[in-house]
Protein backbone atom coordinates (compact mmCIF):
# COMPACT_ATOMS: atom_id res chain seq x y z
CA UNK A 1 62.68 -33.99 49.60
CA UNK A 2 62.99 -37.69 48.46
CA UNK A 3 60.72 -37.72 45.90
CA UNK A 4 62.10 -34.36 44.68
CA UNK A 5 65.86 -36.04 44.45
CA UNK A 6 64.37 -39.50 42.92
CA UNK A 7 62.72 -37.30 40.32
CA UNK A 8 65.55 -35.05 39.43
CA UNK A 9 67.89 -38.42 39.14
CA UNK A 10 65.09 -39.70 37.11
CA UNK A 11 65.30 -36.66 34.66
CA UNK A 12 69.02 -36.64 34.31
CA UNK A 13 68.42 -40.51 33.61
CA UNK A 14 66.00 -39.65 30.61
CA UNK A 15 68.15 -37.36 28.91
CA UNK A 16 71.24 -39.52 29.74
CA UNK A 17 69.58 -41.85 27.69
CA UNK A 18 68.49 -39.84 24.93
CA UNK A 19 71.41 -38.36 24.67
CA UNK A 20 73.31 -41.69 24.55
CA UNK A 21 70.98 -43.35 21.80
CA UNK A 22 71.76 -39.75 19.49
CA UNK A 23 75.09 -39.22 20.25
CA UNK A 24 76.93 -41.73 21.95
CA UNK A 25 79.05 -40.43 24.70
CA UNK A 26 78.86 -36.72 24.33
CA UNK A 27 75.21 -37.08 23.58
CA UNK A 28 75.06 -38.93 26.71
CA UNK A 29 76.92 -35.89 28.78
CA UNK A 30 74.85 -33.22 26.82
CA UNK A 31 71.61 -35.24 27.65
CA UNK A 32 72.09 -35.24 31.21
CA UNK A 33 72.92 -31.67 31.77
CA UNK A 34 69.73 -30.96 29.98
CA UNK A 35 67.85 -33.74 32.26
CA UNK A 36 69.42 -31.65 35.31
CA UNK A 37 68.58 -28.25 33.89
CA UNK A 38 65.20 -28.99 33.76
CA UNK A 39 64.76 -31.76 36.20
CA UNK A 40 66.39 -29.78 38.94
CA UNK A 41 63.42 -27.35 39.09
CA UNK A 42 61.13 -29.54 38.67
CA UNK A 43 62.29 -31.47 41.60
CA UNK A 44 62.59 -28.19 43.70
CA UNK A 45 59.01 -26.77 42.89
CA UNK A 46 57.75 -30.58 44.21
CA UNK A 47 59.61 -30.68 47.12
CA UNK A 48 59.01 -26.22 47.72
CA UNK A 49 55.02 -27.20 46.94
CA UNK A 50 54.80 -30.32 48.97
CA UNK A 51 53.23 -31.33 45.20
CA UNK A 52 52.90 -35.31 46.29
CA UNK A 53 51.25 -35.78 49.65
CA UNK A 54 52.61 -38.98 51.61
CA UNK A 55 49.87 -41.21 51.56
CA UNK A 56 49.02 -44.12 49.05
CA UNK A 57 47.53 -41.28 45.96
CA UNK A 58 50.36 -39.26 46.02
CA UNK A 59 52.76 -42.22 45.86
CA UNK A 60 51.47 -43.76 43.18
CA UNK A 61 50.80 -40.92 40.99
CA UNK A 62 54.39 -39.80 41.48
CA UNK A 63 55.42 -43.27 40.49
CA UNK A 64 52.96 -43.23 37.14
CA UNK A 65 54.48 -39.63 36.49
CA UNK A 66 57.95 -41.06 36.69
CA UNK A 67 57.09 -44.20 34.59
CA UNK A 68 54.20 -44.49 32.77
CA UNK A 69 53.93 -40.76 31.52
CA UNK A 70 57.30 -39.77 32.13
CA UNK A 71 57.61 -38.22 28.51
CA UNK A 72 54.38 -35.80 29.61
CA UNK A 73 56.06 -35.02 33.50
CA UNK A 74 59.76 -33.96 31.11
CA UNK A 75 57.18 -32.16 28.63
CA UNK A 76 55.91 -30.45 31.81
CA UNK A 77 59.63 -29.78 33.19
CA UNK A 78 60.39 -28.00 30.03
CA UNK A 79 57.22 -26.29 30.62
CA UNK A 80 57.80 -25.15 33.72
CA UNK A 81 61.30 -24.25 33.65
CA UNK A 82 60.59 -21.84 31.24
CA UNK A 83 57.91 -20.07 33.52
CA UNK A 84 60.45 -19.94 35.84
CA UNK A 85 63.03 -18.21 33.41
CA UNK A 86 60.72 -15.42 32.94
CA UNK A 87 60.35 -14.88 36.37
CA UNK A 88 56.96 -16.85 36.90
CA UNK A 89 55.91 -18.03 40.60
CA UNK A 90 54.70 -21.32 41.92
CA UNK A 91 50.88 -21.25 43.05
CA UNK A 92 51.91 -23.00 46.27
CA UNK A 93 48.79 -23.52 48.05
CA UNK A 94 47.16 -24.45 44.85
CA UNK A 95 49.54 -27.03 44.30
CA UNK A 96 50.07 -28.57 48.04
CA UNK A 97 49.48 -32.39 48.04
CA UNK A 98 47.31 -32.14 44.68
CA UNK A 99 49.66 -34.29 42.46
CA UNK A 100 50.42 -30.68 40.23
CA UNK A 101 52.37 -27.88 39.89
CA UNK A 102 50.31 -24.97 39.61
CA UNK A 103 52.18 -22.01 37.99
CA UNK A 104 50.33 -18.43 39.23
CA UNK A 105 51.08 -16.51 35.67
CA UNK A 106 50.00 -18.28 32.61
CA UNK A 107 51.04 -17.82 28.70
CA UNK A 108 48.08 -16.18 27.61
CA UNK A 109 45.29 -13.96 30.37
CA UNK A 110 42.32 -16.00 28.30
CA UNK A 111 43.62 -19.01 28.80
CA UNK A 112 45.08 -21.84 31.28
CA UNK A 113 47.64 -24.18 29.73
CA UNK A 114 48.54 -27.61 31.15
CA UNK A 115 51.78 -29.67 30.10
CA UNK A 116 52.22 -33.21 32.10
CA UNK A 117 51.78 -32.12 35.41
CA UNK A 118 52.28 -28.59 35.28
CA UNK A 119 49.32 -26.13 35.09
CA UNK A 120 50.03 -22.02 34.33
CA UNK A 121 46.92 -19.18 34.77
CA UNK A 122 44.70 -21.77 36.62
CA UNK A 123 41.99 -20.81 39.06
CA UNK A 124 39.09 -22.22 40.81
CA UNK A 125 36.78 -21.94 38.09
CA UNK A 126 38.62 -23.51 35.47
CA UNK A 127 41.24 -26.25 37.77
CA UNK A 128 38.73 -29.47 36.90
CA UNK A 129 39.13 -28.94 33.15
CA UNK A 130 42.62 -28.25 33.43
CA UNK A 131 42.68 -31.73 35.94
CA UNK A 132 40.99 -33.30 32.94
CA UNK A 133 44.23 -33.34 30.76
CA UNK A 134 46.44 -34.16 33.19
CA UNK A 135 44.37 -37.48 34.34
CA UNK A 136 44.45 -37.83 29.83
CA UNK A 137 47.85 -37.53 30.05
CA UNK A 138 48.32 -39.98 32.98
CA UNK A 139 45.89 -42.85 31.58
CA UNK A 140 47.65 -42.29 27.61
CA UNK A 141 51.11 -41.89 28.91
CA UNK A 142 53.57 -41.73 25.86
CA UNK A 143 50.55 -41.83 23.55
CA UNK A 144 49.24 -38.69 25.10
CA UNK A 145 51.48 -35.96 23.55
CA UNK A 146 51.70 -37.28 20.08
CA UNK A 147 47.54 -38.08 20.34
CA UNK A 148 47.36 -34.66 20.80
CA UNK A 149 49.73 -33.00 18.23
CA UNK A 150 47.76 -35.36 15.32
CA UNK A 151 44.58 -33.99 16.10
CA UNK A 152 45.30 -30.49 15.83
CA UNK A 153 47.46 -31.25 12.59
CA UNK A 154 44.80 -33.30 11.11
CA UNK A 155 42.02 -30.64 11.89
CA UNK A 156 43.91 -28.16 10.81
CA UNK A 157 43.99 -29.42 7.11
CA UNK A 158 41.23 -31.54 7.18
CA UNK A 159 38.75 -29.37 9.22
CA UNK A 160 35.89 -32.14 9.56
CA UNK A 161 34.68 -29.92 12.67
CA UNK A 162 32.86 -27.38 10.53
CA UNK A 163 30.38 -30.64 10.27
CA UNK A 164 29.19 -30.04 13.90
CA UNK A 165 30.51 -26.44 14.77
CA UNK A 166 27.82 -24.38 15.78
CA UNK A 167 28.27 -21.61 13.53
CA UNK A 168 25.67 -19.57 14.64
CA UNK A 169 27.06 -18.69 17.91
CA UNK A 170 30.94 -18.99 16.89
CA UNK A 171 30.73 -18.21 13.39
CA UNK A 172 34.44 -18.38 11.91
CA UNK A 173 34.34 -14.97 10.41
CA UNK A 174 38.49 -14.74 9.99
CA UNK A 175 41.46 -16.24 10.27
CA UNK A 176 42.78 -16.62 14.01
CA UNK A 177 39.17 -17.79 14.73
CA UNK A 178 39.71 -20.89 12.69
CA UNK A 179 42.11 -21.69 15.55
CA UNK A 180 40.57 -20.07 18.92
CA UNK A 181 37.15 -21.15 18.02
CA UNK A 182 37.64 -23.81 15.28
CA UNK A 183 40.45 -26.23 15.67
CA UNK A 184 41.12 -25.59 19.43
CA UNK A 185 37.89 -26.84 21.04
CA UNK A 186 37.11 -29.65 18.85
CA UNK A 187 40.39 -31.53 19.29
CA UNK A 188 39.56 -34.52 21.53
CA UNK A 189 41.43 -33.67 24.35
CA UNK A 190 40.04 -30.62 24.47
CA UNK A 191 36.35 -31.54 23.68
CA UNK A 192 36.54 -34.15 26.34
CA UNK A 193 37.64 -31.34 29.03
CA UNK A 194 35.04 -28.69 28.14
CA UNK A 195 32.19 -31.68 28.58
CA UNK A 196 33.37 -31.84 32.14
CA UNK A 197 34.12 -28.34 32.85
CA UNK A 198 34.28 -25.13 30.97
CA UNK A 199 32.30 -23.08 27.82
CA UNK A 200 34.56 -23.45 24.58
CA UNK A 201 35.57 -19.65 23.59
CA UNK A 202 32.99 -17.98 21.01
């Protein structure tokens, strides 16, 4: 219950502050309403999940998550909050003491999606790739998210990819493959967890 108060405060702080450095006063109100409205869940599915365990790991990864990549653990809050809107449940054995919130439905039945420390449409078969972006977002911290979003932009226009694509097995035939099987899998983040765990969609 402590670290699910220190983390809501911590929220509320963030968007204070935000707020603030947009829009002085008001912006400073508005920002920590939103920092409460998303931190508050967040806080409650740690504390309902037991997410941090009370020894020495879960300590310090709550304290990295609440420092170091706090911009990836309010991406995550966002995340998760909006699973929650639309009536999603936490995964609460899944996410007992393992440093994540696992979400039980996710955004799309093909695939899981991780954001900071929040994980939707896990399971055992896939959780270590899924583990893979949330340690990437913990050892980048604020670099993580933007890392991320310049890859996909830059091989979306500059598609250097179809250099090494296997195009036999995963020919891009149309346009939504250029996504699923072009740009997706080949962004480093993603490249990086499919080495460890997981076959890239064909």
């Amino acid at each position: 219950m402590v670290l699910a108060i220190i983390s809501t405060v911590v929220h509320i702080a963030f968007g204070a502050l935000l707020g603030g450095f947009s829009g002085g006063t008001i912006g400073l109100l508005v920002g920590a309403v939103v920092g409460l409205l998303v931190g508050g869940p967040f806080g409650w599915a740690i504390a309902s999940a037991r997410v941090y365990g009370p020894d020495a790991r879960g300590i310090l990864l709550f304290v990295v998550d609440h420092t170091w990549s706090l911009l990836n653990t309010v991406a995550g809050a966002i995340y998760l909050t909006a699973h929650l809107v639309f009536g999603h449940h936490l995964d609460r054995p899944t996410s007992q003491q393992s440093c994540r919130v696992n979400v039980v439905e996710g955004v799309s039945p093909r695939y899981a999606t991780t954001i900071g420390t929040v994980c939707a449409g896990s399971n055992s078969g896939i959780q270590r790739h899924e583990d893979v972006h949330i340690f990437q977002a913990r050892l980048l911290g604020p670099l993580y998210l933007p890392l991320v979003a310049l890859n996909y932009v830059l091989f979306t226009i500059a598609p250097v990819w179809l250099l090494w694509h296997d195009h036999t097995n995963a020919p891009i035939n149309r346009f939504t493959r250029y996504f699923e099987i072009g740009v997706y899998p080949h962004v480093w983040n993603e490249a990086i967890a499919y080495r460890i765990q997981g076959t890239p969609p064909r």
